[in-house]
Structures are given as structure tokens and as C-alpha cells.
C-alpha atoms as a PDB file:
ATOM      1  CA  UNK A   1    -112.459-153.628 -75.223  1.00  0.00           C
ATOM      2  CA  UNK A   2    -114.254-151.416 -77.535  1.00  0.00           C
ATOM      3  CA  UNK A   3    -113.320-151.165 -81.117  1.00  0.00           C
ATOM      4  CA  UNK A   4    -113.038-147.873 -82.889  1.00  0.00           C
ATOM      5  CA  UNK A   5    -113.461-147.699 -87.175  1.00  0.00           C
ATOM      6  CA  UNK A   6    -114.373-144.346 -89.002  1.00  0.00           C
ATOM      7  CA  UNK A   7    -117.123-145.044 -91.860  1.00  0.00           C
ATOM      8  CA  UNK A   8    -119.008-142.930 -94.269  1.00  0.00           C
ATOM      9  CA  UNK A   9    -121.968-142.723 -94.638  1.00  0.00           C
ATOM     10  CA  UNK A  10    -123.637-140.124 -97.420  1.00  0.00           C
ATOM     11  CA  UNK A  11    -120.338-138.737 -98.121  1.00  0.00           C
ATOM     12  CA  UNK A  12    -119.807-138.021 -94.421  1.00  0.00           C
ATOM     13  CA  UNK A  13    -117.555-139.475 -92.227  1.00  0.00           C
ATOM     14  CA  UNK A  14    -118.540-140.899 -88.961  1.00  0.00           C
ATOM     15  CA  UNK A  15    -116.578-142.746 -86.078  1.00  0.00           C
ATOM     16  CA  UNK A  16    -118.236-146.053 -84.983  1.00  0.00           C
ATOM     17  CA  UNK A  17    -117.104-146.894 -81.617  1.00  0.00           C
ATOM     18  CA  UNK A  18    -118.434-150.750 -80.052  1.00  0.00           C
ATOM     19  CA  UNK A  19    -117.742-154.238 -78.762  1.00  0.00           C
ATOM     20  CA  UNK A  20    -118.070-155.738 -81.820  1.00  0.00           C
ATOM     21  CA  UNK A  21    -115.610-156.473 -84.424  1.00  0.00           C
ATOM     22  CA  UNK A  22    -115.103-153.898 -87.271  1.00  0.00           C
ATOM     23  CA  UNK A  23    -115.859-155.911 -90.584  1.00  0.00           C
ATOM     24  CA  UNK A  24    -119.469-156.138 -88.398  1.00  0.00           C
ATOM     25  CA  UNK A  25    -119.617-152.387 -88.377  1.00  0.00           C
ATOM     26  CA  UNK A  26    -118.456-152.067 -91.613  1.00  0.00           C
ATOM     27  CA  UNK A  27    -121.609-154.346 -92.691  1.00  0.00           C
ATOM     28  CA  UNK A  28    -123.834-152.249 -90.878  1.00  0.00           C
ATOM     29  CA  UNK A  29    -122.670-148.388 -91.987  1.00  0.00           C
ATOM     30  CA  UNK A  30    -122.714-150.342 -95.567  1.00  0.00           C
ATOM     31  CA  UNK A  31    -126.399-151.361 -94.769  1.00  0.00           C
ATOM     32  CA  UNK A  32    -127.200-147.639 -93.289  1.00  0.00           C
ATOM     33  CA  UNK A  33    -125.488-145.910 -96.302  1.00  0.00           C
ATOM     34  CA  UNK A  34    -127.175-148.240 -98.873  1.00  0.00           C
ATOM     35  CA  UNK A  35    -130.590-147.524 -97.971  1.00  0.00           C
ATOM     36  CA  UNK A  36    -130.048-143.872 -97.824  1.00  0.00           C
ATOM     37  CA  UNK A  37    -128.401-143.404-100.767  1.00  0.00           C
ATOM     38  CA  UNK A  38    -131.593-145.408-102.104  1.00  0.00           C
ATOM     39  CA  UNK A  39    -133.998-143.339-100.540  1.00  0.00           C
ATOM     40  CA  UNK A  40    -132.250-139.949-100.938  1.00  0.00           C
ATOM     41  CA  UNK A  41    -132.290-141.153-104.843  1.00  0.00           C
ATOM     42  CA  UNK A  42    -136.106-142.420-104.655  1.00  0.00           C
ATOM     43  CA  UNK A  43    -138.099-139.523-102.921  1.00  0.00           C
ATOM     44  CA  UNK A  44    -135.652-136.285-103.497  1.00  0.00           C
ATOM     45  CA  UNK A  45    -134.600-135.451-100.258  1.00  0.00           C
ATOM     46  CA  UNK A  46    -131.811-134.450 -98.153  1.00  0.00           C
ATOM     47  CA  UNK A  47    -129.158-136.689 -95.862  1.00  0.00           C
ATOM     48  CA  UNK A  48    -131.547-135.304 -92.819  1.00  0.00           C
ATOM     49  CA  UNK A  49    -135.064-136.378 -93.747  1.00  0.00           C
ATOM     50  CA  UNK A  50    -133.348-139.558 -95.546  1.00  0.00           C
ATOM     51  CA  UNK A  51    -131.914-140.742 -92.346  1.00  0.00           C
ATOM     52  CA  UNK A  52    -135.289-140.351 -90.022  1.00  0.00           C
ATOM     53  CA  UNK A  53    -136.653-142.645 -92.886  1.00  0.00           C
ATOM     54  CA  UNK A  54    -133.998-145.176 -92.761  1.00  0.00           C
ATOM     55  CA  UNK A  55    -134.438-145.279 -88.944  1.00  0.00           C
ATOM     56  CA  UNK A  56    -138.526-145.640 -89.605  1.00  0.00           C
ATOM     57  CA  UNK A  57    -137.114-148.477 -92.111  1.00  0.00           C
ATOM     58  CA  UNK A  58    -134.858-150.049 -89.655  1.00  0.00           C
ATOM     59  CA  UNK A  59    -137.477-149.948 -86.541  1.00  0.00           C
ATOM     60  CA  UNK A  60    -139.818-151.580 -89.063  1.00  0.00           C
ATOM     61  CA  UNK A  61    -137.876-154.380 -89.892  1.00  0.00           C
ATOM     62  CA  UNK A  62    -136.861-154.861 -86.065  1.00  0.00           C
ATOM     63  CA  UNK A  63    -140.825-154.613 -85.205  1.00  0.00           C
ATOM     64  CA  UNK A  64    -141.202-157.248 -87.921  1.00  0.00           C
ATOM     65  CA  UNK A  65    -138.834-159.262 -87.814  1.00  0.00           C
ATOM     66  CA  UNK A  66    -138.098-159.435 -84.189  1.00  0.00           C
ATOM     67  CA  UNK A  67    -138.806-162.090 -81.259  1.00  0.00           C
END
């Protein structure tokens, strides 16, 4: 059975609904909010452009890190 949380991410809120458990999604909208609030900081830019890059960012480290 699917579970259902609502996180926020960037000051919005969003709901996450999956098979895992909710502390687990909690980690990851933690992760996804953490790196955009550090790249919206780093390079000036908005929640939209910040979020492609955190995707790029997360693809990367799947690419990388990956079997």
C-alpha cells in the first residue's frame, strides 16, 4: 500500500506519494531541498532553474555512482 506524506521543498509544499516508508521520503525531500537551497544560494537563481540543476546533480551522482 502506498504511503502518502506532504513535504516542502523551497518553501513549497509538495505531496510525496510511494511504497516506501515516510521517514525515507522525508530523507529524500530533505536531500532535494538541501541542495537547492544550496544552489539557489550559490549561483542566484530561481526555484525553476535550481531544480533542473539539482536533477543534472542527482543524474550525475546516479551515472557515477551507479552499478
Amino acid at each position: 500500500m502506498a504511503n502518502r506524506i506532504t513535504v516542502n521543498i523551497c518553501g513549497e509544499d509538495y505531496t510525496l506519494v510511494a511504497e516506501e516508508n515516510t521517514a525515507y521520503m522525508e530523507q529524500v525531500a530533505s536531500l532535494v531541498d538541501k541542495k537547492m537551497t544550496e544552489i539557489i544560494a550559490g549561483a542566484k537563481v530561481g526555484r525553476g532553474d535550481a531544480a533542473v540543476l539539482a536533477a543534472v546533480w542527482a543524474a550525475f551522482i546516479l551515472w557515477t555512482f551507479a552499478p
